[in-house]
Protein backbone atom coordinates (compact mmCIF):
# COMPACT_ATOMS: atom_id res chain seq x y z
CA UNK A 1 38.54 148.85 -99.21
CA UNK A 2 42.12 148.64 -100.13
CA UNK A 3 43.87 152.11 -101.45
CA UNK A 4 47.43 152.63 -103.06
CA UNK A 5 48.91 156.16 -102.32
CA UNK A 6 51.05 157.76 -104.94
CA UNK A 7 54.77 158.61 -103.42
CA UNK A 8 57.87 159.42 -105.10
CA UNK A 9 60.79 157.97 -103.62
CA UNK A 10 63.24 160.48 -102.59
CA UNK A 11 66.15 157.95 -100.83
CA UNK A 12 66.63 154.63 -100.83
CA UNK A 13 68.49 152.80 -97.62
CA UNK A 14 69.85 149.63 -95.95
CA UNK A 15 67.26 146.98 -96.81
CA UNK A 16 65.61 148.49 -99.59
CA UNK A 17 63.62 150.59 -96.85
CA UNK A 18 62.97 154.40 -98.45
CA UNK A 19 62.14 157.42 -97.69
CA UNK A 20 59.11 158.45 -99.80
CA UNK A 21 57.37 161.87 -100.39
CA UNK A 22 53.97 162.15 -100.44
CA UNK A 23 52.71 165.53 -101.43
CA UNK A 24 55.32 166.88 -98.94
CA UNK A 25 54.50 164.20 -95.75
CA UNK A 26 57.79 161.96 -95.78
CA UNK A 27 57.10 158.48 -95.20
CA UNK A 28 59.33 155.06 -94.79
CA UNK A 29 58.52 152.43 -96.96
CA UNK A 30 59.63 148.68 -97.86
CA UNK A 31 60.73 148.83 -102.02
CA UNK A 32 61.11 144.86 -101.55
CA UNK A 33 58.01 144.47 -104.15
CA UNK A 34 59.54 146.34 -106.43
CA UNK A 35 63.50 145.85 -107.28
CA UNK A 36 62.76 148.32 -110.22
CA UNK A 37 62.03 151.37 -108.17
CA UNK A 38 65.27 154.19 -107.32
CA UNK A 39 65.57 157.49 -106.30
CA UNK A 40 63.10 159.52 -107.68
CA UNK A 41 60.58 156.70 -109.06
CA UNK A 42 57.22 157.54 -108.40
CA UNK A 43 55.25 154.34 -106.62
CA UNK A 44 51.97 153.19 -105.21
CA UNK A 45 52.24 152.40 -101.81
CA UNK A 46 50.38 150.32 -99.55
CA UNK A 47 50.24 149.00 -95.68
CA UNK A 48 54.38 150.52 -95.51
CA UNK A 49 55.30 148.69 -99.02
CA UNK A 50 55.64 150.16 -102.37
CA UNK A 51 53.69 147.80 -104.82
CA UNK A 52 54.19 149.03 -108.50
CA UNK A 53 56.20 151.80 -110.17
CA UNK A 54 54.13 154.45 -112.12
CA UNK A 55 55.07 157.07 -114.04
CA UNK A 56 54.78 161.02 -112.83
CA UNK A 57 51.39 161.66 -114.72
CA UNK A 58 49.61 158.53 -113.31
CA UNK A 59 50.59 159.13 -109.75
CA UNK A 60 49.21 162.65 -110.48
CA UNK A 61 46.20 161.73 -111.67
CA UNK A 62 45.83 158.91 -108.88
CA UNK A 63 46.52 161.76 -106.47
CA UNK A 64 43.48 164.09 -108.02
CA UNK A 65 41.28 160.80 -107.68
CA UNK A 66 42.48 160.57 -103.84
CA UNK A 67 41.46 164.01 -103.56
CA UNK A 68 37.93 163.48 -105.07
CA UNK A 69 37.10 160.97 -102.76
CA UNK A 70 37.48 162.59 -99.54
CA UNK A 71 36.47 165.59 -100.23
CA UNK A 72 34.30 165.44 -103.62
CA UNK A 73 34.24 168.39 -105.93
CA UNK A 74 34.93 170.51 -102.59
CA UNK A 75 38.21 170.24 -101.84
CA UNK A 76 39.89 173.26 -99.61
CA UNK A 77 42.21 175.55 -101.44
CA UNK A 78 45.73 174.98 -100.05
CA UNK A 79 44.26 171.61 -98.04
CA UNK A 80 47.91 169.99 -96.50
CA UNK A 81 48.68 166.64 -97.95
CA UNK A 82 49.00 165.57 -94.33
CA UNK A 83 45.14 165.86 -93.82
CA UNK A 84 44.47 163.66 -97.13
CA UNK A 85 47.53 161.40 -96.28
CA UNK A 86 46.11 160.94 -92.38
CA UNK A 87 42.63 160.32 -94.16
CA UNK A 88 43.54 158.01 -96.38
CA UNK A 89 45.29 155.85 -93.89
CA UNK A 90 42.52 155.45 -91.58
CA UNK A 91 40.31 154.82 -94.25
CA UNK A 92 42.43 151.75 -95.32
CA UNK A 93 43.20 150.44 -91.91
């Protein structure tokens, strides 16, 4: 199963390779896929590339959905995104 990870990009560098914030775990990314994306585009990422632009209220629902997955209707109060973003990594390896 493949999974997209909402991620707003918070600086872009030398080679189109940004830094990307993901619920407060920082990531770098490839924004070759997507010549649209700038600072402070929200994207789906994927296997270290950013894949499509969304706007803020899609990646936030996409994020809720993420959520539901791993943890169903049970999700910890005050859970760190780095659990869910560590999670949903290995479950897309």
């Amino acid at each position: 199963m493949c999974l997209a990870v909402p991620a707003k990009v918070v600086l872009i560098g030398e080679y189109r390779m940004a830094q990307v914030d993901i619920h407060g775990v920082t990531r770098t990314v490839s924004l070759d896929l997507v010549p649209e994306a700038e600072v402070d585009s929200w994207v789906l990422i994927h296997a270290g590339f950013a894949i499509q632009v969304v706007d803020e209220q899609f990646a936030a629902e996409s994020w809720e959905l993420i959520q539901q997955i791993e943890w169903g209707d049970d999700i910890p109060e005050g859970l760190p995104a780095e659990v869910l973003v560590e999670s949903v990594s290995e479950a897309s390896a």
